[in-house]
C-alpha atoms as a PDB file:
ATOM      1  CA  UNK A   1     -50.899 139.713  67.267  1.00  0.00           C
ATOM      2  CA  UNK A   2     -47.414 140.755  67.507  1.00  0.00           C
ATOM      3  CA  UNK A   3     -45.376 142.930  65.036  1.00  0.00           C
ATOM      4  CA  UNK A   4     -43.251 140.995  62.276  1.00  0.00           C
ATOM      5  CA  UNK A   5     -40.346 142.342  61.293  1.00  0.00           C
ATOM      6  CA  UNK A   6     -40.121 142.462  57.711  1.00  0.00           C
ATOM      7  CA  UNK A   7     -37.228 142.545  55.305  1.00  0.00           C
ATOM      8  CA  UNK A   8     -34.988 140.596  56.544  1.00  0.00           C
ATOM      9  CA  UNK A   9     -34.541 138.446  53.095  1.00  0.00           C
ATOM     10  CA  UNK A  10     -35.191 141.614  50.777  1.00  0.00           C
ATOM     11  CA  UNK A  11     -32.298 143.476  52.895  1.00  0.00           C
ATOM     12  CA  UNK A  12     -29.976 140.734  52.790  1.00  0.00           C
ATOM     13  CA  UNK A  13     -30.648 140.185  48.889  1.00  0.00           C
ATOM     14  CA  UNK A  14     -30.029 143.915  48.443  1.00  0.00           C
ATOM     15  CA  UNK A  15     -26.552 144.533  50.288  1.00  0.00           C
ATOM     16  CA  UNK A  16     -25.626 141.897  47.921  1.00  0.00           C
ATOM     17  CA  UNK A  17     -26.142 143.475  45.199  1.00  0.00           C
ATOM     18  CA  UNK A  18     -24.249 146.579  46.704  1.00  0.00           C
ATOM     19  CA  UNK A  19     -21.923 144.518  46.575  1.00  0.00           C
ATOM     20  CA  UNK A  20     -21.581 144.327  43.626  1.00  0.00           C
ATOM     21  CA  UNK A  21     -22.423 148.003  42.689  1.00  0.00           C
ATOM     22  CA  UNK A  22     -19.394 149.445  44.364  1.00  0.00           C
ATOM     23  CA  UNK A  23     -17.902 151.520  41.608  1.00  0.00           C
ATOM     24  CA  UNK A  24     -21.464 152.758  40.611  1.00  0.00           C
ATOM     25  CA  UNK A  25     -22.463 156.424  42.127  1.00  0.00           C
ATOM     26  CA  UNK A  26     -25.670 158.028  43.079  1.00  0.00           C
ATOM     27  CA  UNK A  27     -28.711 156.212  42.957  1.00  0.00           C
ATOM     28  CA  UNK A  28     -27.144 153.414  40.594  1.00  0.00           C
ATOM     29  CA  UNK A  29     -25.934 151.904  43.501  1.00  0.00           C
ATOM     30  CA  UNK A  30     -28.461 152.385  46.539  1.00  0.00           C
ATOM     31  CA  UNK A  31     -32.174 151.731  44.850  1.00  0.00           C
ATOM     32  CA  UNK A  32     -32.969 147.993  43.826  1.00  0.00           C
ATOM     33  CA  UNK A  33     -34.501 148.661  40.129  1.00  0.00           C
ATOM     34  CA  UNK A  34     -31.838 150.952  38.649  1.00  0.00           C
ATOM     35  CA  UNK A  35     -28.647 148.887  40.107  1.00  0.00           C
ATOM     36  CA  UNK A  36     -30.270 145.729  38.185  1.00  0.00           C
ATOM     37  CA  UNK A  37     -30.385 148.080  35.144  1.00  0.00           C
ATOM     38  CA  UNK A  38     -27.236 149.373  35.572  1.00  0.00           C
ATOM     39  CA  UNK A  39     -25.792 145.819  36.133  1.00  0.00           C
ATOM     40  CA  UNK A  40     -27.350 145.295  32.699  1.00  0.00           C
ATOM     41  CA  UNK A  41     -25.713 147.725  30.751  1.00  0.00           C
ATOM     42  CA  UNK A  42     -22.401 147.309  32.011  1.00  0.00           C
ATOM     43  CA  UNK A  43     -22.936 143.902  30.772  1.00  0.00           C
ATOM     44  CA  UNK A  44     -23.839 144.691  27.375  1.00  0.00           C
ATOM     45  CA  UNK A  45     -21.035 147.670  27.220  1.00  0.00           C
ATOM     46  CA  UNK A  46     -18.439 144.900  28.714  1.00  0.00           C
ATOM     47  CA  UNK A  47     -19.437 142.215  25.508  1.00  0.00           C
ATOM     48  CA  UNK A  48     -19.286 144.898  22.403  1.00  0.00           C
ATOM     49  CA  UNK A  49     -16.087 146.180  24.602  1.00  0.00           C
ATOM     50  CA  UNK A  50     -14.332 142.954  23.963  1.00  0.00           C
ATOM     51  CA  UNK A  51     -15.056 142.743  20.265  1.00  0.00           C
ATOM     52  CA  UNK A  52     -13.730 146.663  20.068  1.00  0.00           C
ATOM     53  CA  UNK A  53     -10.955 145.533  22.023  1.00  0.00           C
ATOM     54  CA  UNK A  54      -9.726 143.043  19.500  1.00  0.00           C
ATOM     55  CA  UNK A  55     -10.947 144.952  16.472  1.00  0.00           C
ATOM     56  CA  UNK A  56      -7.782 147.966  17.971  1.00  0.00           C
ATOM     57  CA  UNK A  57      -5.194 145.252  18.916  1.00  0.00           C
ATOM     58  CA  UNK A  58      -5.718 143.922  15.308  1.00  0.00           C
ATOM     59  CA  UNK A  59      -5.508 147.097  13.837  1.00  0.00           C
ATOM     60  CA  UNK A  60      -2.682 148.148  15.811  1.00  0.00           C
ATOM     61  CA  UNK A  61      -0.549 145.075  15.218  1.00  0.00           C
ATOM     62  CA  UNK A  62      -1.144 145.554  11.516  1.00  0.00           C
ATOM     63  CA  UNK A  63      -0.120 149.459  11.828  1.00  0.00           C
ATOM     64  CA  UNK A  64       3.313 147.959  13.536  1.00  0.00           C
ATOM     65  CA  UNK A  65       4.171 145.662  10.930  1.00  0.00           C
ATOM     66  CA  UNK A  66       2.941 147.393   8.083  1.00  0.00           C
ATOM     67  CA  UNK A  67       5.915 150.028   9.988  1.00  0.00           C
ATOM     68  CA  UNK A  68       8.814 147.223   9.760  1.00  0.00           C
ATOM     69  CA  UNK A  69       7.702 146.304   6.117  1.00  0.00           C
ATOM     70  CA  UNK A  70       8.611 149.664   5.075  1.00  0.00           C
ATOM     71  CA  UNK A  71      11.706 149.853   6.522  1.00  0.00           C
ATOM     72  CA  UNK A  72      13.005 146.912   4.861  1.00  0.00           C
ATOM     73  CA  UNK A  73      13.032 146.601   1.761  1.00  0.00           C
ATOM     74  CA  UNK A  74      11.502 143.782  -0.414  1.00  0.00           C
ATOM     75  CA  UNK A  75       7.908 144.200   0.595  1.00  0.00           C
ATOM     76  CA  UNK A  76       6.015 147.311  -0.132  1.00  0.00           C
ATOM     77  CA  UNK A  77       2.966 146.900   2.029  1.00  0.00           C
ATOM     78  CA  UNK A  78       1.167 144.641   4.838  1.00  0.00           C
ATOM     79  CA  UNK A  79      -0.959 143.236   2.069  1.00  0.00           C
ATOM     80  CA  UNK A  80       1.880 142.012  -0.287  1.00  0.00           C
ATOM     81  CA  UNK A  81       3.623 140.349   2.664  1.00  0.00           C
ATOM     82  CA  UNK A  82       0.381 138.892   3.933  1.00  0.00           C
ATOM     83  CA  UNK A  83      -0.252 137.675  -0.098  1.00  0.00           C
ATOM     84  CA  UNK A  84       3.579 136.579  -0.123  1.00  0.00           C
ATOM     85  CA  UNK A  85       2.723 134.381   3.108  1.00  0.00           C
ATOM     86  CA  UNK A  86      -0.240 133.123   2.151  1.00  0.00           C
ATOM     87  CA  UNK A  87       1.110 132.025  -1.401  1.00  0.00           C
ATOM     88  CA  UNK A  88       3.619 130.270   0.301  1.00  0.00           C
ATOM     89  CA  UNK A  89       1.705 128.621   2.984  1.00  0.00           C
END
């Protein structure tokens, strides 16, 4: 019986996922079992990153107007103006 070469599938599926795994170091981005982990945590860090993301912008924009409110005058504070606004539609 002559020899099979085997892995032709398995090697092909796993340069793919090098592929993928290019800014990952070490291990994380030779060995089969710990790139699919690692491709699962970057997930899960890149979803609660988003909602953190928004969570700064919102408290950032809120810092910069809450800034301009003070310097005129008329409005004390970001929740007076945002009362003032909403009172007045």
């Amino acid at each position: 019986m002559t020899r099979i070469r085997r892995g032709y599938i398995a090697h092909k599926r796993r340069t793919k996922m090098r592929f993928f795994t290019s800014g990952f170091r070490g291990t994380h981005s030779n060995l089969t079992r710990t790139i699919i982990q690692q491709k699962m945590r970057a997930f899960v860090s890149a979803h609660r990153d988003r909602d953190r993301q928004k969570r700064n912008l919102r408290r950032l924009w809120i810092t910069r107007i809450n800034a301009v409110i003070r310097e005129n005058p008329g409005f004390y504070s970001y929740s007076r103006l945002i009362n003032k606004l909403y009172r007045g539609q």
